[in-house]
Protein backbone atom coordinates (compact mmCIF):
# COMPACT_ATOMS: atom_id res chain seq x y z
CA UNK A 1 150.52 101.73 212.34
CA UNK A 2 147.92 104.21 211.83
CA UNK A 3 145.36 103.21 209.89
CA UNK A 4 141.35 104.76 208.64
CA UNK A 5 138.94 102.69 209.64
CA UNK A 6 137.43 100.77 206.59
CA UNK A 7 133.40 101.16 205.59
CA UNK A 8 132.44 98.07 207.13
CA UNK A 9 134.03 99.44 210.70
CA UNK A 10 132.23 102.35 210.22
CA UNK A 11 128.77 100.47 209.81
CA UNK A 12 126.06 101.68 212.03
CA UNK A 13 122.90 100.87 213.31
CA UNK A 14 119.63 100.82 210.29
CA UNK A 15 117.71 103.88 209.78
CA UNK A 16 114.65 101.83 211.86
CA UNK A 17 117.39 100.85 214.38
CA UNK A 18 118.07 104.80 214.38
CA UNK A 19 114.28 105.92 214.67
CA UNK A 20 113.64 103.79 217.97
CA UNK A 21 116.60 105.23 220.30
CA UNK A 22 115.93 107.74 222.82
CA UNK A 23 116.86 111.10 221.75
CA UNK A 24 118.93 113.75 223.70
CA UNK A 25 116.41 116.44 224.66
CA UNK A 26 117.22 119.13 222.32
CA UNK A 27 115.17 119.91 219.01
CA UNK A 28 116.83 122.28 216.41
CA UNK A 29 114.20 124.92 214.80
CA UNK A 30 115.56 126.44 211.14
CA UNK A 31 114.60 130.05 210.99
CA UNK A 32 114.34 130.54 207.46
CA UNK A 33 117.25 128.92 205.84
CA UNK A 34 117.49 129.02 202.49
CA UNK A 35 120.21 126.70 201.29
CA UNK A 36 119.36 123.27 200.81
CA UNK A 37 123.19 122.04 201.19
CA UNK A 38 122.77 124.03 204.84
CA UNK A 39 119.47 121.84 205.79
CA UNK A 40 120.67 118.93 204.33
CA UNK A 41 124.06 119.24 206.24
CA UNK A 42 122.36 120.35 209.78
CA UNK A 43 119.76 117.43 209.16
CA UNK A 44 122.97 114.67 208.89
CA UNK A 45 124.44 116.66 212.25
CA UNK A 46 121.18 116.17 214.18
CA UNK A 47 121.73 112.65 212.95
CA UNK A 48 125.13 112.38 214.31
CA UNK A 49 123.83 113.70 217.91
CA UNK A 50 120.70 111.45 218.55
CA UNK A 51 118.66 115.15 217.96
CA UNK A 52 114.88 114.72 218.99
CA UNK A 53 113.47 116.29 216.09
CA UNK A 54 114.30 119.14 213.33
CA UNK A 55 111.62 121.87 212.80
CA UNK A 56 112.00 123.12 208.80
CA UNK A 57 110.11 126.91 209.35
CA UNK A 58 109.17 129.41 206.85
CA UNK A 59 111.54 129.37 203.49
CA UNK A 60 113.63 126.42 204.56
CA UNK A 61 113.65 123.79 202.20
CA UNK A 62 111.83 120.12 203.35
CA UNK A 63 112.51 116.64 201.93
CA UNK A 64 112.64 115.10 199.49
CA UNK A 65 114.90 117.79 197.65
CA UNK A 66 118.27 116.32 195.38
CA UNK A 67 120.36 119.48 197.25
CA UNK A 68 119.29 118.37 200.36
CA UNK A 69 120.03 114.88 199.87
CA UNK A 70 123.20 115.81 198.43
CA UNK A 71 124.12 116.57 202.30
CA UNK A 72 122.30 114.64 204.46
CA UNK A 73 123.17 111.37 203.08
CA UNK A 74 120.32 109.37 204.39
CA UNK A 75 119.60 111.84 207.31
CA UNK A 76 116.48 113.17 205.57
CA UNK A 77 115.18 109.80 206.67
CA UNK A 78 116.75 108.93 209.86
CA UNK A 79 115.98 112.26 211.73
CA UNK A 80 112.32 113.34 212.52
CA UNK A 81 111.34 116.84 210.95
CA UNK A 82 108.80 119.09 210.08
CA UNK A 83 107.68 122.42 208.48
CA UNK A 84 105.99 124.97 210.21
CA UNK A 85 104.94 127.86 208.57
CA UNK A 86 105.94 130.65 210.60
CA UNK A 87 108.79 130.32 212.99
CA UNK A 88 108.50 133.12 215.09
CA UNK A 89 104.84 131.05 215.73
CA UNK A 90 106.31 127.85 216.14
CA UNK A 91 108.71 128.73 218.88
CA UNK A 92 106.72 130.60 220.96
CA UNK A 93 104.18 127.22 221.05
CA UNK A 94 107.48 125.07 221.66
CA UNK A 95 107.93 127.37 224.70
CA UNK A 96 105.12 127.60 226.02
CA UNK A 97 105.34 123.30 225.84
CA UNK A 98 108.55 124.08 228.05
CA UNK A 99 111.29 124.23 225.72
CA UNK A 100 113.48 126.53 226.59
CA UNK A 101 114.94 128.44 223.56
CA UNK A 102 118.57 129.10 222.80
CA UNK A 103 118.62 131.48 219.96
CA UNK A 104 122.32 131.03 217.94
CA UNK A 105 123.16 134.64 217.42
CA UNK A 106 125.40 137.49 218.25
CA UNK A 107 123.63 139.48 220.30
CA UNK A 108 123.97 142.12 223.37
CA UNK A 109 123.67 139.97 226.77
CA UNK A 110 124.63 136.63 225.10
CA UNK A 111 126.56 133.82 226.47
CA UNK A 112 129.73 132.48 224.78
CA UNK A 113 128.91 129.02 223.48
CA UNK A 114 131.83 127.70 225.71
CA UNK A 115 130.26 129.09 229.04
CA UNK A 116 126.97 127.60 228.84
CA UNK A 117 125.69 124.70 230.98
CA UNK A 118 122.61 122.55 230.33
CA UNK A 119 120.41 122.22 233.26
CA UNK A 120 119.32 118.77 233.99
CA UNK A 121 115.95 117.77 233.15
CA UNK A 122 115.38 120.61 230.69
CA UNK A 123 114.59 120.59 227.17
CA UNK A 124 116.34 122.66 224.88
CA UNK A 125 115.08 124.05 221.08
CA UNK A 126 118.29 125.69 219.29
CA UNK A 127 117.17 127.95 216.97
CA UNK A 128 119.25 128.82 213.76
CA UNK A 129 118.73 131.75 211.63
CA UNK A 130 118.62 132.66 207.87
CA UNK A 131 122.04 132.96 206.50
CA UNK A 132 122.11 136.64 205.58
CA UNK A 133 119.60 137.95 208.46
CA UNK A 134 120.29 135.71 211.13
CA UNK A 135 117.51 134.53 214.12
CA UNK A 136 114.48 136.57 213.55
CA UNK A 137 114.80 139.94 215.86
CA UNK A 138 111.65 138.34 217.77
CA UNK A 139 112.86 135.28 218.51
CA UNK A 140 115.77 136.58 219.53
CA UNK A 141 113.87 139.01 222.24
CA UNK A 142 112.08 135.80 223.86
CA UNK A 143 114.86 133.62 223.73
CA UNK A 144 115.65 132.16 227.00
CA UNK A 145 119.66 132.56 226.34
CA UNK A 146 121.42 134.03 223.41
CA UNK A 147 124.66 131.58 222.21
CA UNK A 148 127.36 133.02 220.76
CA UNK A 149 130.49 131.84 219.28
CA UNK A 150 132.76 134.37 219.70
CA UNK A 151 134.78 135.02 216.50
CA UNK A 152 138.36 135.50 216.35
CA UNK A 153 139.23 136.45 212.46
CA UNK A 154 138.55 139.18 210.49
CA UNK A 155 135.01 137.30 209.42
CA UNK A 156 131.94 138.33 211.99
CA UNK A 157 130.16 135.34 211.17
CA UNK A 158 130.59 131.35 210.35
CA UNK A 159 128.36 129.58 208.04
CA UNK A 160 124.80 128.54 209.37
CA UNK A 161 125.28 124.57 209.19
CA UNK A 162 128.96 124.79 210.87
CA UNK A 163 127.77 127.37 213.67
CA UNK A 164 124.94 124.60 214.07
CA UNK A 165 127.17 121.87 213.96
CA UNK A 166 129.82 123.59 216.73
CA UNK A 167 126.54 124.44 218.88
CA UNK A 168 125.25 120.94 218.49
CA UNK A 169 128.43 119.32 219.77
CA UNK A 170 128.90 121.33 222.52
CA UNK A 171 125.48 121.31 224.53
CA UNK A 172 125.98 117.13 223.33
CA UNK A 173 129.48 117.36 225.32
CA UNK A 174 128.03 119.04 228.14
CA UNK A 175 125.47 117.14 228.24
CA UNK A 176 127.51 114.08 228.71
CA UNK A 177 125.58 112.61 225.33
CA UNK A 178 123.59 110.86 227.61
CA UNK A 179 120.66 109.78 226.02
CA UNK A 180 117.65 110.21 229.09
CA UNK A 181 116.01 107.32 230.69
């Protein structure tokens, strides 16, 4: 018989258990996203996928927020983040650290999510944009590759925290989720 797995199966490590794994080597940057549920949601993703850390930039909303917890479920405290006043700022600094930045947009010259390959050894800040604008223009122009999902309906876009979440997923697949070291 097929059966859901009750709560206690579905038990998982503490939220200090959590902290002291090693992360996959990918950061997410929020470009100005202004829906808590979306930054609570994309903060309980990162959770899911052992994300290194969660940069909150310009307008998007920071913890503790009831909207935001209202998503995250916990994740507010399980996944590192932090604000950084102006995005466009904070990713050139991340790149010049030696991130290499993946801007999530549709965009001439970008890659469909599905064709993109990891390199090994690399670490990788995905960068998500407001939900009406999208990945500031600038960011977009030093990105080091452009992900796209490609779209097949009669909608151009999906919503921020699912685009995230399909994003996330895949570089974790491809990435074999292993965790370095």
């Amino acid at each position: 018989m097929k059966e859901k797995k009750n709560i206690i199966e579905l038990t998982r490590i503490s939220t200090e258990g959590y902290r002291e794994l090693p992360k996959l080597p990918i950061a997410l940057l929020l470009d100005n996203v202004r829906s808590m549920h979306n930054v609570g949601s994309m903060l309980r993703t990162c959770d899911a996928f052992l994300v290194e850390e969660v940069v909150l930039a310009g307008i998007s909303g920071c913890p503790p927020h009831p909207e935001i917890s209202k998503t995250a479920l916990g994740a507010e405290d399980s996944v590192s983040w932090r604000h950084a006043d102006d995005a466009f700022g904070e990713v050139r600094r991340m790149q010049a650290e030696g991130w290499k930045v993946l801007a999530l947009e549709q965009a001439h010259d970008s890659v469909p999510l599905s064709e993109f390959v990891p390199a090994d050894g690399e670490r990788y800040l995905l960068v998500a944009g407001n939900e009406v604008e999208g990945v500031d223009q600038r960011i977009v122009s030093l990105a080091d590759t452009i992900l796209e999902i490609p779209q097949l309906g009669t909608k151009h876009s999906l919503n921020v925290a699912v685009s995230t979440g399909i994003a996330l997923y895949n570089i974790c697949e491809r990435l074999g989720f292993r965790v370095p070291g």
